[in-house]
Protein backbone atom coordinates (compact mmCIF):
# COMPACT_ATOMS: atom_id res chain seq x y z
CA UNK A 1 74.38 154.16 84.19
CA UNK A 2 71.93 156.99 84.73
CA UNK A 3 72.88 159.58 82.52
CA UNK A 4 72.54 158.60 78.55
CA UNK A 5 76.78 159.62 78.38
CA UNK A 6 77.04 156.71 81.21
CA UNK A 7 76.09 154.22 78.69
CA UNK A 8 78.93 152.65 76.06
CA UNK A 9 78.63 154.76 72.74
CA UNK A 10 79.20 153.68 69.41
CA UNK A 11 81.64 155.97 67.04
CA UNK A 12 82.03 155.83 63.96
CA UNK A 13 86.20 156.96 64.10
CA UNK A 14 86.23 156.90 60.07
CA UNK A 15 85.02 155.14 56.87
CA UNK A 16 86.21 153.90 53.41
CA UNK A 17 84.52 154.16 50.22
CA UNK A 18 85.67 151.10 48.46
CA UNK A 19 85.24 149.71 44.20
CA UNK A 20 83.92 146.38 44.91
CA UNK A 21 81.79 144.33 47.22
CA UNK A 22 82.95 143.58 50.60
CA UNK A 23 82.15 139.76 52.41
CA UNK A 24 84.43 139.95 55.06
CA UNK A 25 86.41 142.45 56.70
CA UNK A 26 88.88 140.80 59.63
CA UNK A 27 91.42 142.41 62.05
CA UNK A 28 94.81 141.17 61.60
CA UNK A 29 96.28 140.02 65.33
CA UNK A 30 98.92 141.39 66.53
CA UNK A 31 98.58 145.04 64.72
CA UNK A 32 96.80 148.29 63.70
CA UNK A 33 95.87 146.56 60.07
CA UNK A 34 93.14 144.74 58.89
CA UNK A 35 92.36 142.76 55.76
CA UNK A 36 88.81 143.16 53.64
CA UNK A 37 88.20 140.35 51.28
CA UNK A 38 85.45 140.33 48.32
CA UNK A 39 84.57 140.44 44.24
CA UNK A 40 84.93 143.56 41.93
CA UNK A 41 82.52 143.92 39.25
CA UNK A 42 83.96 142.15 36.45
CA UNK A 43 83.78 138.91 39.10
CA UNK A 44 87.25 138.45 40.26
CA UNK A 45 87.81 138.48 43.89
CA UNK A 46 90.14 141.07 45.88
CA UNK A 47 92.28 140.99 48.87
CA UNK A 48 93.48 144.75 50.25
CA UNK A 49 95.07 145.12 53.50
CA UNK A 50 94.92 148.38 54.95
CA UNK A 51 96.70 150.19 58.00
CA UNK A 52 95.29 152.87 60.90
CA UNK A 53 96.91 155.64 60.39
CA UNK A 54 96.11 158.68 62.36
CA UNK A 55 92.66 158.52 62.22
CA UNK A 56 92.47 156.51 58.45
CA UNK A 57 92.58 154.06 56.76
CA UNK A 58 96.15 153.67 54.59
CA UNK A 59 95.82 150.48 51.92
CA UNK A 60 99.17 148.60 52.17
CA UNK A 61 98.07 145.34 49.81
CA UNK A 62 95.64 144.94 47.06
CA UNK A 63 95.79 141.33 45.44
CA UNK A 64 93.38 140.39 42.76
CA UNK A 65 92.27 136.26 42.28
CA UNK A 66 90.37 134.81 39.61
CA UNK A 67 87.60 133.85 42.08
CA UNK A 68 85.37 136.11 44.59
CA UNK A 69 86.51 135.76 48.19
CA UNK A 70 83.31 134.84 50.64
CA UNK A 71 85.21 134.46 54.01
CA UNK A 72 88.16 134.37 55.99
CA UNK A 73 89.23 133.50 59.21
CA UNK A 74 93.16 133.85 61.50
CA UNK A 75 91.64 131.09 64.09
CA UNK A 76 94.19 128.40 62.78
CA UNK A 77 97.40 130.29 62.27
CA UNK A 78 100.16 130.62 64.81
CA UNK A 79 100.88 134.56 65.53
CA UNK A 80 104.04 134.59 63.96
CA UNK A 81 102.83 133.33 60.97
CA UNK A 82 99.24 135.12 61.12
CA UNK A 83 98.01 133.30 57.75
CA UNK A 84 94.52 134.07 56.88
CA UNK A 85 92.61 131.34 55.42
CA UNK A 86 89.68 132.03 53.14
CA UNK A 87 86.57 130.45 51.26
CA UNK A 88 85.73 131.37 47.73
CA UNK A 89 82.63 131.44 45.34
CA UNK A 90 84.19 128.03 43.83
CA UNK A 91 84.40 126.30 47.20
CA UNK A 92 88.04 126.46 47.26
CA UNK A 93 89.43 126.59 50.32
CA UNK A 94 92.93 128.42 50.43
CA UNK A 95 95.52 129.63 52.86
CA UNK A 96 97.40 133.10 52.56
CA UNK A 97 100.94 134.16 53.83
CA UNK A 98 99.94 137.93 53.91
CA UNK A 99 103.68 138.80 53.60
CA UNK A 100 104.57 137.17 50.37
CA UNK A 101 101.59 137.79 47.71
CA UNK A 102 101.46 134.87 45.78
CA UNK A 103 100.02 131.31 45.04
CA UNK A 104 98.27 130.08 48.83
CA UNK A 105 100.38 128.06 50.86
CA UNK A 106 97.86 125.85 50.97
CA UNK A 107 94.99 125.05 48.69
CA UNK A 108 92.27 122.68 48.52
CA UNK A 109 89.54 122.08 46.82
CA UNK A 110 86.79 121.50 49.84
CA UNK A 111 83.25 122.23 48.12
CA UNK A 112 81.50 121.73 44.83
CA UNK A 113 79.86 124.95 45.98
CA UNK A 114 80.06 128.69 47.18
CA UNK A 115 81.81 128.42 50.66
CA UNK A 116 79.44 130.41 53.04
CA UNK A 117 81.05 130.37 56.44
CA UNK A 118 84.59 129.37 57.78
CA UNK A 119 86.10 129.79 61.26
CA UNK A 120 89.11 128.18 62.95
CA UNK A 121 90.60 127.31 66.24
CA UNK A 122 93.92 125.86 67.46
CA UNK A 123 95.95 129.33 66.48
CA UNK A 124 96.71 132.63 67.93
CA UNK A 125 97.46 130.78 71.26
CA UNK A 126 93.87 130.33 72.40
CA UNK A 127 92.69 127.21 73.26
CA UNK A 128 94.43 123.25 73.28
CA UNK A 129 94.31 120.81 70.87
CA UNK A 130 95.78 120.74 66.52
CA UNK A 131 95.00 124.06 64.51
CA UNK A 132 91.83 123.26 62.31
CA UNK A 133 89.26 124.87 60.13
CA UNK A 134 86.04 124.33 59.52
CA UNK A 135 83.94 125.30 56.19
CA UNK A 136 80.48 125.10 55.13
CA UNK A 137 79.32 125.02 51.82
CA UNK A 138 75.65 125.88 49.50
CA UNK A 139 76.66 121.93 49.10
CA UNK A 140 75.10 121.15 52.31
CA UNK A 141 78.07 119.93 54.23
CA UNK A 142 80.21 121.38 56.88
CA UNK A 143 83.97 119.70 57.00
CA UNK A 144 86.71 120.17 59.13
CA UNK A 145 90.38 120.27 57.72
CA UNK A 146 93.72 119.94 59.33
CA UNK A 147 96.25 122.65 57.16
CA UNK A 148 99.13 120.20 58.13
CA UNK A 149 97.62 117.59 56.21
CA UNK A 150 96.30 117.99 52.44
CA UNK A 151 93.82 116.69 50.25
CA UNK A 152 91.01 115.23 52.51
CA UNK A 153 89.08 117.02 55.21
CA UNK A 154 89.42 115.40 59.04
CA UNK A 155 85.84 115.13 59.24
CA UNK A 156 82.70 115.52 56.86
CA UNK A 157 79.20 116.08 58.18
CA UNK A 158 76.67 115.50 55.02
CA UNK A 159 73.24 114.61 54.50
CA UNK A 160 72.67 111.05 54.76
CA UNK A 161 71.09 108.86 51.81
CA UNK A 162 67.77 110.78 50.17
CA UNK A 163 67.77 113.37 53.26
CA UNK A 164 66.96 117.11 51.55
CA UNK A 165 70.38 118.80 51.50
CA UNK A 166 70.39 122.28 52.83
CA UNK A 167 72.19 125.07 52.30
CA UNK A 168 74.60 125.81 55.48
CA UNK A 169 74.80 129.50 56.08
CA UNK A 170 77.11 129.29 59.20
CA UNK A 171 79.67 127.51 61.31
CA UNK A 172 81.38 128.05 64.49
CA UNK A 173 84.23 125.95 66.38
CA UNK A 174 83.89 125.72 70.17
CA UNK A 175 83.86 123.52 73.83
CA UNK A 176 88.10 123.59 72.69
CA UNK A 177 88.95 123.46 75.94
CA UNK A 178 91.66 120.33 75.98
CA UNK A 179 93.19 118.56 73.29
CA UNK A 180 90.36 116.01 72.53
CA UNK A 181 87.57 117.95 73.25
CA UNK A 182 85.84 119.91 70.59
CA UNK A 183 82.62 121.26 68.66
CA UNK A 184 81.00 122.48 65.24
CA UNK A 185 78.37 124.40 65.40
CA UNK A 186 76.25 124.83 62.10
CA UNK A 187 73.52 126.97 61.22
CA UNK A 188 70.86 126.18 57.73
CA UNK A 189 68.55 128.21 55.36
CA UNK A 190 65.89 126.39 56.71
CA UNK A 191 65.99 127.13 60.56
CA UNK A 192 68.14 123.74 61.84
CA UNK A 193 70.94 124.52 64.24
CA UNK A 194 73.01 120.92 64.26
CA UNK A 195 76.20 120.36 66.73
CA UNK A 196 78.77 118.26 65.81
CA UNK A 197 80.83 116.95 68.55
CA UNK A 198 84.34 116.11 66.51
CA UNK A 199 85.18 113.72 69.59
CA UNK A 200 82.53 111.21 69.20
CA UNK A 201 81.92 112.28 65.69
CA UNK A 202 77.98 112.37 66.32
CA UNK A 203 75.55 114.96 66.26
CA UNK A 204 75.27 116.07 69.81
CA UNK A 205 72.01 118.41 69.60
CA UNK A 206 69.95 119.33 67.32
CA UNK A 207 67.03 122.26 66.99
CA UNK A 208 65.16 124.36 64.61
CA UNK A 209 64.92 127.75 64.81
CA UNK A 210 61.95 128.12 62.13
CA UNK A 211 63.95 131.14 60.34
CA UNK A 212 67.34 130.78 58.36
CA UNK A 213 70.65 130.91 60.55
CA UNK A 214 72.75 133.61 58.95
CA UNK A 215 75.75 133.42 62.19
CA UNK A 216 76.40 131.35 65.00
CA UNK A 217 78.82 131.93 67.61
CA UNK A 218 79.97 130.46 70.98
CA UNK A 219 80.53 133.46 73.49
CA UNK A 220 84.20 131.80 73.47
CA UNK A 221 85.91 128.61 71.29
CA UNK A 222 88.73 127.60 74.22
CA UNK A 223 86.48 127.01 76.75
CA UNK A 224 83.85 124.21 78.47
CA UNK A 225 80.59 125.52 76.21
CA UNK A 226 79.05 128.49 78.17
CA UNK A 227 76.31 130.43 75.39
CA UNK A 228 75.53 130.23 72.15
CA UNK A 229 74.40 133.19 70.02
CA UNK A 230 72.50 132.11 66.75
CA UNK A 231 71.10 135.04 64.19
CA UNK A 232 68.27 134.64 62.15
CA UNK A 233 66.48 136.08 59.15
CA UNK A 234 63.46 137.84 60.87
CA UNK A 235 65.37 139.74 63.29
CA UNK A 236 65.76 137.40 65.70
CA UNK A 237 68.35 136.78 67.36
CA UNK A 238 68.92 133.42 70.07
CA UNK A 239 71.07 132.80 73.18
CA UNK A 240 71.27 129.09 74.09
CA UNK A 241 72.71 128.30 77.78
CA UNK A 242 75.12 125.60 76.85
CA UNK A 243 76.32 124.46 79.86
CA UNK A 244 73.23 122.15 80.88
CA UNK A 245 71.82 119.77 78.33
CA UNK A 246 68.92 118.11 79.00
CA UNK A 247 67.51 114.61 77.05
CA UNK A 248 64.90 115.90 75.76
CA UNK A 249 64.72 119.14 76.10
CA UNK A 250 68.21 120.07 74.79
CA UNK A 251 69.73 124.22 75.84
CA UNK A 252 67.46 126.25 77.52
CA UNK A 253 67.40 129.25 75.53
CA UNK A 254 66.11 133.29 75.52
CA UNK A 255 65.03 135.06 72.46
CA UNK A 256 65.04 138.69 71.49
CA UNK A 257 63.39 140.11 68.78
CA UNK A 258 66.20 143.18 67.89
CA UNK A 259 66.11 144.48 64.59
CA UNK A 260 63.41 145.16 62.08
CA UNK A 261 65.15 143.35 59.43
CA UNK A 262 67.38 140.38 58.91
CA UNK A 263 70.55 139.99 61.75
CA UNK A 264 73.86 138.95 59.47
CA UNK A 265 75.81 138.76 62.16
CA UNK A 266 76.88 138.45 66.05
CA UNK A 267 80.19 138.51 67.35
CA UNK A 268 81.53 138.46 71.17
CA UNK A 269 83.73 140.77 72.65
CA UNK A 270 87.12 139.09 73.09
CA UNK A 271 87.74 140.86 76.47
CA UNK A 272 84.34 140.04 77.66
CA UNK A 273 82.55 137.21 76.80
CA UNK A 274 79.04 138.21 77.99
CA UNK A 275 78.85 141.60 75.89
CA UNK A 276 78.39 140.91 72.08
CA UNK A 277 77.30 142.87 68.86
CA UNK A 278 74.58 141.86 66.56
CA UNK A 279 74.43 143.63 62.76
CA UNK A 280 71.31 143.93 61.25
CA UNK A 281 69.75 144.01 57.42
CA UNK A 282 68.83 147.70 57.93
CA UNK A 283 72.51 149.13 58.44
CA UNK A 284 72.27 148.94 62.46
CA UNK A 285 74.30 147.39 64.88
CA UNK A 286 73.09 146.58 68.13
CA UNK A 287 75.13 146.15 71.57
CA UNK A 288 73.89 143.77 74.03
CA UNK A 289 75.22 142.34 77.39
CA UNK A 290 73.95 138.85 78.63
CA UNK A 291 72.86 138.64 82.53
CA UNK A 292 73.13 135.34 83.85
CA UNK A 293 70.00 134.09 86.16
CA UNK A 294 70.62 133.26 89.97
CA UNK A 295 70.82 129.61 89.04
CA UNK A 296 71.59 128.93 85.79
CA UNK A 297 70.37 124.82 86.24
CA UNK A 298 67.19 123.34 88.22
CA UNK A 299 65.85 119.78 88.68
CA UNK A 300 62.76 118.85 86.88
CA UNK A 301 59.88 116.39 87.77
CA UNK A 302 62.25 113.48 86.51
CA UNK A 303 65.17 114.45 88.29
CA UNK A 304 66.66 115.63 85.58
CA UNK A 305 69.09 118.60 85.41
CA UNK A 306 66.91 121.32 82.60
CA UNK A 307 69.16 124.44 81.85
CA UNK A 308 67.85 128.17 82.94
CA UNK A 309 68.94 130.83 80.16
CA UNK A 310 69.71 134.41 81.00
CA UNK A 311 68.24 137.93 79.69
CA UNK A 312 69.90 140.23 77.85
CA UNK A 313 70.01 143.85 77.88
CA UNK A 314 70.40 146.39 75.19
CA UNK A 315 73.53 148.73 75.92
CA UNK A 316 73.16 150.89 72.76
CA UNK A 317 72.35 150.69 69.21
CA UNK A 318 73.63 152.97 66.30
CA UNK A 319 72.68 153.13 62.41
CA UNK A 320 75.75 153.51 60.13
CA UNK A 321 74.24 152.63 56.71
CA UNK A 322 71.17 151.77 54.42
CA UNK A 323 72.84 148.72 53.60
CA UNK A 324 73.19 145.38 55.23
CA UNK A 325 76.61 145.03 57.70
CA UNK A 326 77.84 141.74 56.24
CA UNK A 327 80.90 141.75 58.03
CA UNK A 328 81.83 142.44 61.71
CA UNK A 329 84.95 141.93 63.67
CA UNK A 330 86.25 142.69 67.12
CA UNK A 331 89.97 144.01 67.70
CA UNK A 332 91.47 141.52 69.82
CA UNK A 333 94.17 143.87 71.16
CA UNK A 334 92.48 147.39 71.54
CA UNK A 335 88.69 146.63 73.39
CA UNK A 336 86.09 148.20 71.85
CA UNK A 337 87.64 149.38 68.66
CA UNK A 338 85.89 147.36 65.63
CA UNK A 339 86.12 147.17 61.92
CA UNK A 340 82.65 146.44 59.89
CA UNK A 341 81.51 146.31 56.27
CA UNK A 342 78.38 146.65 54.23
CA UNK A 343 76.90 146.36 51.31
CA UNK A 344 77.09 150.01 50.39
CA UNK A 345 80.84 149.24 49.23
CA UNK A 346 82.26 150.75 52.59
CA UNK A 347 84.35 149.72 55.55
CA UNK A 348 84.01 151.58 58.72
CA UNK A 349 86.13 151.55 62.01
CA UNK A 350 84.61 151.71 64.51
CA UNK A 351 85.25 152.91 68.94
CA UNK A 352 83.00 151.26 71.22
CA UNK A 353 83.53 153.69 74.31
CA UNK A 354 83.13 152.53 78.25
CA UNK A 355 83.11 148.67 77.73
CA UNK A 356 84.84 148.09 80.82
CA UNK A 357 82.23 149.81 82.61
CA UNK A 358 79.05 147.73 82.20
C-alpha cells in the first residue's frame, strides 16, 4: 500500500444535473437502477428511477406526489417484490410497488411530523425474524411498523410524561440475528444516542454524544451487534464496540475528528463490514477501514468485562461538490460502485477501486 495508486481511489464514473432537491438516493437490489426521491420547487415531492447505461444515467420513472419525499429504504421488501418504502414531509409513511405507479400499497399515517430517518430489516433475504420498518419523526418518537399489519405501529418509543421531546434525526435496525432478537438504534438533535431493544421493549443503553446525531449505522443489521458508527454535527464521527457492554460504563468507543464541517452520513460496505464511507457538510466523502485491537474485551478492577474499541484508518478521501452529500448508498451487487446526492441538485455514481485489497 506503498505507492499512492496502491490505495482504493474514488471516481466519479458520471453525474446528473437534476430540477429539484434530492433527500435520498437508493440502489434498487437486484439491478443496474436506482431510485432518487425528493421535493421540486413548487413543494410537491418526486420519485425518478433511473438506469446505468453505458456510462449514464437513463431516467426510466418520474412520479410526482403531493408531499416532499424525506427517505426511503428496500430493508423490508422481499426481492421479488423490491418495494421501496418512504417517509414524507407530512409524516406519512407509504409503501411503493415500483412497477405499477400508483396509489402505495400501503399507507399509514405514522407521524404528526416531518419523517427524518427510516430503515428496515427482515427483506432482501438478510437476516431472521418478520420484515419491519422503523421511522423517526421531528415528533420525537421512533416506531416500528409491521407492513403486514395496518394502522398501528408494533412498537412506539416516546418521551415519557413532561420529558423535553427531541427531534430524532436518525434510526438504524440491528443485533437481527434470530427471529426474536432485535434493535433500534436512534440518534437526537441534541447529542443522545438511545437503543431500543424490541425484545424486552426497554431502552438497553443510552449516551450523549454532546453534538446532534445526523446517521447511525450498525456495521451490519443480521448479525450479533459488532460496531456502531454514529455521525455528528461538528465533524465528528463515533465507532462504538458493541459487542461488550459494561454496567456502567456502556460501549467502549473511538472518535475521529474527519471533516471540517458537519458528517450527514455513514454507510458500511455490504461486502465488508469493517470498511465504511462517511459524507461530509463540505461536499467530501471520506473512506475509512476499522482495525480491531488484539483483544477487543478486558477485566476491570470489579471483575467486570469493559469493551476495548478499535482505530480507524483513513483509506482515501475525495471532494465532489460545494454542497452537502445528503444521501449515500452502497451497491449491494457490484462492490465499490456507489450512488450519492447533494444539495447542489445532482446525483453522482460513483467506483470505489481496489476494495478487496485493503
Amino acid at each position: 500500500m506503498s505507492s499512492p495508486l496502491a490505495k482504493p481511489q474514488i471516481i466519479a464514473h458520471f453525474q446528473k444535473s437534476l430540477n429539484y432537491t434530492v433527500f435520498d438516493s437508493k440502489w434498487i437490489p437486484c439491478s443496474a437502477k436506482f431510485v432518487c426521491l425528493g421535493n421540486f420547487a413548487r413543494g410537491t415531492g418526486v420519485m425518478q428511477i433511473y438506469e446505468v447505461q453505458h456510462g449514464e444515467a437513463q431516467l426510466i420513472k418520474e412520479v410526482e406526489y403531493p408531499k416532499p419525499i424525506k427517505c426511503g429504504t428496500f430493508g423490508a421488501t422481499s426481492l421479488q417484490q423490491r418495494h421501496i418504502a418512504t417517509g414524507d414531509f407530512d409524516g406519512n409513511l407509504n409503501i411503493w410497488n415500483l412497477e405499477m405507479p400508483g396509489p402505495p400499497v400501503f399507507t399509514v399515517k405514522a407521524h404528526k411530523e416531518i419523517v427524518n430517518s427510516i430503515d428496515g430489516v427482515g427483506g432482501l433475504g438478510i437476516g431472521d425474524g418478520a420484515p419491519e420498518i422503523v421511522t423517526g419523526s421531528r415528533d420525537g418518537t421512533v416506531k416500528v411498523w409491521d407492513p403486514r399489519q395496518k394502522d398501528s405501529p408494533v412498537a412506539n418509543m416516546e418521551p415519557v410524561e413532561g420529558e423535553t421531546k427531541r427531534d430524532c434525526w436518525t434510526v438504524a435496525f440491528g443485533n437481527a440475528f434470530n427471529d426474536q432478537d432485535r434493535c433500534v438504534c436512534a440518534g437526537y438533535d441534541n447529542g443522545d444516542i438511545k437503543l431500543f431493544d424490541l425484545r424486552n421493549m426497554s431502552v438497553r443503553w443510552e449516551t450523549n454524544i454532546k453534538n446532534g446525531v445526523c446517521c447511525v449505522e450498525f456495521d451490519r443489521k443480521d448479525i450479533n451487534m459488532n460496531k456502531l458508527v454514529a455521525t455528528s454535527l461538528e465533524g465528528k464521527f463515533h465507532v462504538f464496540d458493541m459487542r461488550t457492554q459494561h454496567p456502567t460504563k456502556g460501549f467502549d468507543s473511538v472518535s475521529e475528528k474527519a471533516h471540517k464541517s458537519t458528517i450527514w452520513q455513514v454507510k458500511h460496505l455490504p461486502q465488508n463490514r469493517d470498511i465504511f464511507m462517511t459524507a461530509g457538510g463540505a461536499g467530501n466523502l471520506h473512506l475509512w477501514k476499522y482495525e480491531y485491537p488484539a483483544h477487543r474485551s478486558k477485566t476491570d478492577s470489579d471483575d467486570m468485562e469493559v469493551g476495548v474499541a478499535g482505530s480507524v484508518t483513513l483509506l482515501q478521501n475525495a471532494t465532489l461538490s460545494t454542497q452537502p452529500i445528503a444521501s449515500l448508498d452502497w451497491s449491494p451487487d457490484k462492490q465499490g460502485l456507489c450512488v450519492c446526492s447533494s444539495f447542489d441538485q445532482c446525483v453522482r455514481v460513483l467506483i470505489v477501486t481496489k476494495l478487496s485489497q485493503v
